[in-house]
C-alpha atoms as a PDB file:
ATOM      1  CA  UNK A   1     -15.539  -5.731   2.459  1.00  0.00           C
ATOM      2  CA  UNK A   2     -16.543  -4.880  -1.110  1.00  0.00           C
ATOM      3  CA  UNK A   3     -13.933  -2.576  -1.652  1.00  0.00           C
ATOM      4  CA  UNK A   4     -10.831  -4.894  -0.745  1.00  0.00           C
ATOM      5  CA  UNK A   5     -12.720  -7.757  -3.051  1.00  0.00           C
ATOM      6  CA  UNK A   6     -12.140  -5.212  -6.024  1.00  0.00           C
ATOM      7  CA  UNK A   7      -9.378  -4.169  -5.297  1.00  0.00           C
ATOM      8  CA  UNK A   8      -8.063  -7.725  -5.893  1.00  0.00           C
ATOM      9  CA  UNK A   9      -9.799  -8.352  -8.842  1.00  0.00           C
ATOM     10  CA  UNK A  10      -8.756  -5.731 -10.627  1.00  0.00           C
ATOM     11  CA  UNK A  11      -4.896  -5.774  -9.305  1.00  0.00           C
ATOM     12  CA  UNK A  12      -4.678  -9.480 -10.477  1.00  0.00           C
ATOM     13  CA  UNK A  13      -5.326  -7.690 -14.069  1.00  0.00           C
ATOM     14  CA  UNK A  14      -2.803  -4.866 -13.848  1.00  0.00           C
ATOM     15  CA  UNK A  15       0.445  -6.915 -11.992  1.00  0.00           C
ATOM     16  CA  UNK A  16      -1.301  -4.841  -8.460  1.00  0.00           C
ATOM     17  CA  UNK A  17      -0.142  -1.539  -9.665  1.00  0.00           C
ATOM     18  CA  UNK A  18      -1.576   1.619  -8.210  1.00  0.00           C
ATOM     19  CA  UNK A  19      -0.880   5.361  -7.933  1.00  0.00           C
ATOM     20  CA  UNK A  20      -0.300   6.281  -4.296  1.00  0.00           C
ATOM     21  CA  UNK A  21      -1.358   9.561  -3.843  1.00  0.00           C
ATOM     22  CA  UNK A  22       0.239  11.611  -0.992  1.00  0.00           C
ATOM     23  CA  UNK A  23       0.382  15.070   0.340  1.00  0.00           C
ATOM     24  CA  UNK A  24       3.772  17.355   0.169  1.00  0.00           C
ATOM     25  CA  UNK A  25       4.203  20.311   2.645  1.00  0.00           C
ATOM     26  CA  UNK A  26       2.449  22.727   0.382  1.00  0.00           C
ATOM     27  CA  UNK A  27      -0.918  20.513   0.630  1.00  0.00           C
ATOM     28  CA  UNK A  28      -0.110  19.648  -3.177  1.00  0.00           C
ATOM     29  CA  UNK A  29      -1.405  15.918  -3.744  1.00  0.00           C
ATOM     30  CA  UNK A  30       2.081  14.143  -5.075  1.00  0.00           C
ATOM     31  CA  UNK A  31       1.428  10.840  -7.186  1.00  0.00           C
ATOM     32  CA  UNK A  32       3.630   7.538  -7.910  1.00  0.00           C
ATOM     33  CA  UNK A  33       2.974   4.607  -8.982  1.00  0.00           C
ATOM     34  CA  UNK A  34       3.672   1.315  -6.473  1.00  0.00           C
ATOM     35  CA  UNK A  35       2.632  -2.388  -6.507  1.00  0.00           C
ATOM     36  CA  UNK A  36       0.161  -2.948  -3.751  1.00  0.00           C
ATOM     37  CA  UNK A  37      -1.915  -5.733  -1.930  1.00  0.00           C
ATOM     38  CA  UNK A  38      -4.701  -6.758   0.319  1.00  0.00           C
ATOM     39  CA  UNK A  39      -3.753  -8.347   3.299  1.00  0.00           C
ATOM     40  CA  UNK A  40      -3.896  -8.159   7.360  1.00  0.00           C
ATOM     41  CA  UNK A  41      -2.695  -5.843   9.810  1.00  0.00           C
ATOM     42  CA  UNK A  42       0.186  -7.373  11.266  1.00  0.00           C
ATOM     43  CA  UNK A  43      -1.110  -6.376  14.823  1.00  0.00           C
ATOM     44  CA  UNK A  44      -4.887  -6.172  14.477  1.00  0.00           C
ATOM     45  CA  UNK A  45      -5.807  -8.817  11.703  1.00  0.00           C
ATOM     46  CA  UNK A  46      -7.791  -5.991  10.334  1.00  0.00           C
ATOM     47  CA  UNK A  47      -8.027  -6.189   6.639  1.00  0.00           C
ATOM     48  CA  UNK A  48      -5.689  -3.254   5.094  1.00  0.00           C
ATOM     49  CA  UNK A  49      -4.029  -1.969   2.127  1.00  0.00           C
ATOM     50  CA  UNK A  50      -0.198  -2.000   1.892  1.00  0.00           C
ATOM     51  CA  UNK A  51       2.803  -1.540  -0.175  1.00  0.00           C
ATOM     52  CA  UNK A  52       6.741  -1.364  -0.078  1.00  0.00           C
ATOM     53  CA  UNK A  53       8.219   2.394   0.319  1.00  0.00           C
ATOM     54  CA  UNK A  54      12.294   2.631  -0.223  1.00  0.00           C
ATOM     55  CA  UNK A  55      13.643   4.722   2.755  1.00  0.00           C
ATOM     56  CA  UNK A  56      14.172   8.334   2.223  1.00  0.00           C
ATOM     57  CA  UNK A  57      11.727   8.741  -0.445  1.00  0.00           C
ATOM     58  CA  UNK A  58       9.486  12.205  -0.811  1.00  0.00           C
ATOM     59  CA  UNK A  59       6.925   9.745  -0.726  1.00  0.00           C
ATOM     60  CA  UNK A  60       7.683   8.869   2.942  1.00  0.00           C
ATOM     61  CA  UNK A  61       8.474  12.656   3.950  1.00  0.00           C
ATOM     62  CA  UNK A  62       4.809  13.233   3.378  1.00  0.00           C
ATOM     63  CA  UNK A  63       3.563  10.362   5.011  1.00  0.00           C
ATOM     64  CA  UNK A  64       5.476  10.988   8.167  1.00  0.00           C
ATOM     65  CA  UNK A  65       4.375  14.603   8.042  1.00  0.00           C
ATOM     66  CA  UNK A  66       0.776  13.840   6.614  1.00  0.00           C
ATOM     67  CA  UNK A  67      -0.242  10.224   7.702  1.00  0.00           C
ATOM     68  CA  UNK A  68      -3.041   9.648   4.839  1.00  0.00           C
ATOM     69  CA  UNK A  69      -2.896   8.278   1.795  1.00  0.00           C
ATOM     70  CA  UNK A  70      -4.904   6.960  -1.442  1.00  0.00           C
ATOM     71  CA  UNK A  71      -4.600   4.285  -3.827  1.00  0.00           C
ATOM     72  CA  UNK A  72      -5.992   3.472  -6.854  1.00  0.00           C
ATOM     73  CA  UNK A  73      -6.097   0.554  -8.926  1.00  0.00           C
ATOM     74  CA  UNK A  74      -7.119   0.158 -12.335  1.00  0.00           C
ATOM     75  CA  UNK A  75      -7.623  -2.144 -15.132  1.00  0.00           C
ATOM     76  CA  UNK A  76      -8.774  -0.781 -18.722  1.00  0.00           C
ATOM     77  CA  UNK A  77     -11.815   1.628 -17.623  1.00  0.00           C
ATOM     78  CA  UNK A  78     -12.287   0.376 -14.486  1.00  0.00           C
ATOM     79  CA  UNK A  79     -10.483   1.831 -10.883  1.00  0.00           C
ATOM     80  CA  UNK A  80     -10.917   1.755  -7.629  1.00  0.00           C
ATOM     81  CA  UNK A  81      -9.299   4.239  -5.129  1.00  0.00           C
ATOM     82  CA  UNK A  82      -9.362   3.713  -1.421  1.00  0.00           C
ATOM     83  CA  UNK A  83      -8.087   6.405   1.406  1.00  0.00           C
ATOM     84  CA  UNK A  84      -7.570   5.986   4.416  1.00  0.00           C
ATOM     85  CA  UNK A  85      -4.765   6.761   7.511  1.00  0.00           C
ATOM     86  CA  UNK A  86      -1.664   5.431   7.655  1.00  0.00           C
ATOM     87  CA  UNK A  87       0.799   3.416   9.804  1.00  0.00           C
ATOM     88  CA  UNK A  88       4.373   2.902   9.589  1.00  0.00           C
ATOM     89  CA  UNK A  89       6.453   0.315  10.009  1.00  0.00           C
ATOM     90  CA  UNK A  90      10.641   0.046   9.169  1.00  0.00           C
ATOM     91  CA  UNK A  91      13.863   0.853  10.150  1.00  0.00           C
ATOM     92  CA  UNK A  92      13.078   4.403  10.263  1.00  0.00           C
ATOM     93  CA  UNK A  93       9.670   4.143  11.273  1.00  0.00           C
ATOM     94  CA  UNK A  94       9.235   1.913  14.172  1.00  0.00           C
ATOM     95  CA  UNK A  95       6.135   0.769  14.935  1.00  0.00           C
ATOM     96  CA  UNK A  96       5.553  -1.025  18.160  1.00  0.00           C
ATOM     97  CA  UNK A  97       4.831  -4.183  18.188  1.00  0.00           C
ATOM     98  CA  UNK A  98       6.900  -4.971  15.341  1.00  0.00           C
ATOM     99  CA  UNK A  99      10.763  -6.022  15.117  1.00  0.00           C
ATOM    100  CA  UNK A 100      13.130  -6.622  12.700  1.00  0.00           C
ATOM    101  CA  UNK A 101      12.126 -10.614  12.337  1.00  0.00           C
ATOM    102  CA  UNK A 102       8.058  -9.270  11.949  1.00  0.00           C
ATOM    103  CA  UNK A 103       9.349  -6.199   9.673  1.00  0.00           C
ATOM    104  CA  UNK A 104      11.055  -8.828   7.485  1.00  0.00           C
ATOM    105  CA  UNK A 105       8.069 -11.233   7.571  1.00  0.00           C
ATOM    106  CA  UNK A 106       5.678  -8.237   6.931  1.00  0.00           C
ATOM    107  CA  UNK A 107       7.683  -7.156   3.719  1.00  0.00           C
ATOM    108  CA  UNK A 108       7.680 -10.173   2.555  1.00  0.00           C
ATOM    109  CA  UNK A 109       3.925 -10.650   3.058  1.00  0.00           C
ATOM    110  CA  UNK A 110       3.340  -7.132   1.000  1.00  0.00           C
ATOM    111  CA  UNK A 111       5.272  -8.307  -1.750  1.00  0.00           C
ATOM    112  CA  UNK A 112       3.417 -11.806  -1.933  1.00  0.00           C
ATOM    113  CA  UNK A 113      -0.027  -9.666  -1.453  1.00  0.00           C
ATOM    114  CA  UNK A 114       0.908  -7.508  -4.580  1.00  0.00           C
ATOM    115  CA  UNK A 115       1.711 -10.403  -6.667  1.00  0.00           C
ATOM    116  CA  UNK A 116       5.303 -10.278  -6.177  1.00  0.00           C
ATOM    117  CA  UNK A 117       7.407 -13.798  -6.503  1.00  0.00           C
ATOM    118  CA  UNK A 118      11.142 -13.725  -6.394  1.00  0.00           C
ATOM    119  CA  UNK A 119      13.055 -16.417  -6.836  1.00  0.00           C
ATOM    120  CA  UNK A 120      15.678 -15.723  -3.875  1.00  0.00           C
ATOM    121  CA  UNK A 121      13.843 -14.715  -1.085  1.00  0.00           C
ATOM    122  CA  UNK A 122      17.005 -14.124   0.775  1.00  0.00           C
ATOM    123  CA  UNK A 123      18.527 -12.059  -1.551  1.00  0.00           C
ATOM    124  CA  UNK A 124      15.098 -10.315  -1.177  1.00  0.00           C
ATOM    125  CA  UNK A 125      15.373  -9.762   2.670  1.00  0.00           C
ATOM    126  CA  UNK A 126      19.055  -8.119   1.662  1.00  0.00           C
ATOM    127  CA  UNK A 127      17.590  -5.639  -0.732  1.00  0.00           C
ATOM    128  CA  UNK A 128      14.886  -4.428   1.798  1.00  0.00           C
ATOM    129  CA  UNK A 129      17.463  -3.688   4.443  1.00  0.00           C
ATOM    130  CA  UNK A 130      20.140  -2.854   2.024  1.00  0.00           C
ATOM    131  CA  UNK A 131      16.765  -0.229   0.864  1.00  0.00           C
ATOM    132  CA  UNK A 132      16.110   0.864   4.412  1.00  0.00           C
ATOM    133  CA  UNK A 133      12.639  -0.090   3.220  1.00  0.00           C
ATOM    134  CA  UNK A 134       9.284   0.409   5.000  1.00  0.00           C
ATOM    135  CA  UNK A 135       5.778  -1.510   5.500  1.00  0.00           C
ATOM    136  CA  UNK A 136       3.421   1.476   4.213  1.00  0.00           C
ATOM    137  CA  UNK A 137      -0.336   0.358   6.115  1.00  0.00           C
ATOM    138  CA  UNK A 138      -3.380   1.942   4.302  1.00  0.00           C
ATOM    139  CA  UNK A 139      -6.420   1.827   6.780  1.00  0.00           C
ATOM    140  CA  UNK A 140      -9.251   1.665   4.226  1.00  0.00           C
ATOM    141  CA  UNK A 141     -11.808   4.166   5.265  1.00  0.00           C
ATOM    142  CA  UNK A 142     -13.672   5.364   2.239  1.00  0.00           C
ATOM    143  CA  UNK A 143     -13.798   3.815  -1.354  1.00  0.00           C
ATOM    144  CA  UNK A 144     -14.421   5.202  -4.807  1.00  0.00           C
ATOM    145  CA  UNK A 145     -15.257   3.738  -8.354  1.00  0.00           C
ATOM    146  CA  UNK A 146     -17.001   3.099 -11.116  1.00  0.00           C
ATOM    147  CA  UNK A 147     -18.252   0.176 -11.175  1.00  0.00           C
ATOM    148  CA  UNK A 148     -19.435  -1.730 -14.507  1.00  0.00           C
ATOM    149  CA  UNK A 149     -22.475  -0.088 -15.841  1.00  0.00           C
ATOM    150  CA  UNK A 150     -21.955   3.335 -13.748  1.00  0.00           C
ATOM    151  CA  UNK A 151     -19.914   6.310 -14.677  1.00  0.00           C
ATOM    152  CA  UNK A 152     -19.451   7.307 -10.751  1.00  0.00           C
ATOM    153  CA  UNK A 153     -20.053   6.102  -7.473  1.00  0.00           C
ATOM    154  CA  UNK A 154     -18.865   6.478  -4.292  1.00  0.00           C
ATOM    155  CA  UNK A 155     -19.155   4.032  -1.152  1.00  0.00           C
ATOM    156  CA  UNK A 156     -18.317   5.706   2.747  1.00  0.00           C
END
């Protein structure tokens, strides 16, 4: 998929940051910034989009109560933003399918995806649970960007 392709190229230029776009009660969009990667479902192999929420952020309120999200990545002029529905998966989220050892394994796999080394990956394991943190999975259903040479495009 296209989309996923540039999403990694331009995340390898920009450390994999994006701003994760959400929606609070009021249907307001809400925006932070996360580090997030390409990799595949843990259950389906599908290709998807994922980062690393902490637990009780707003940003998990609203994707509890509003399972969609978009990201988009960006280096210098160029972005990409992908949407798509969301899945769930941590110690407040369960997702069947996956236990602690796979939500442990999965976070670890999100951080590696978003370029993330750490040099203890024990102490790492720690911090997620210490964190209450949760796998955020971005089906990608619809890409937009300007690609070099265009001021607009959009792919469905």
């Amino acid at each position: 998929m296209r989309g996923l392709e540039r999403i990694n190229e331009l995340g390898r230029q920009d450390h994999f940051l994006a701003v994760a776009i959400t929606q609070r009660r009021s249907g307001d969009p809400a925006a932070s910034v996360v580090n997030a990667g390409v990799l595949d479902h843990p259950l389906t192999g599908e290709p998807i989009v994922a980062f690393v929420a902490r637990g009780h952020t707003a940003k998990l309120k609203h994707l509890r109560r509003t399972p969609q999200a978009t990201l988009v990545f960006r280096a210098g002029w160029q972005w990409i933003g992908v949407s798509g529905s969301v899945e769930l998966a941590g110690p407040d989220d369960p997702l069947p399918g996956i236990d602690a050892e796979r939500l442990r394994v999965l976070l670890r796999d999100i951080y590696a995806a978003a370029g993330g080394v750490h040099p203890d990956l024990d102490e790492y394991d720690r911090e997620m649970v210490a964190d209450r943190r949760t796998a955020v999975l971005i089906r990608p259903e619809h890409f937009t960007n300007n690609p070099p040479g265009a001021d607009h495009q959009e792919d469905a």
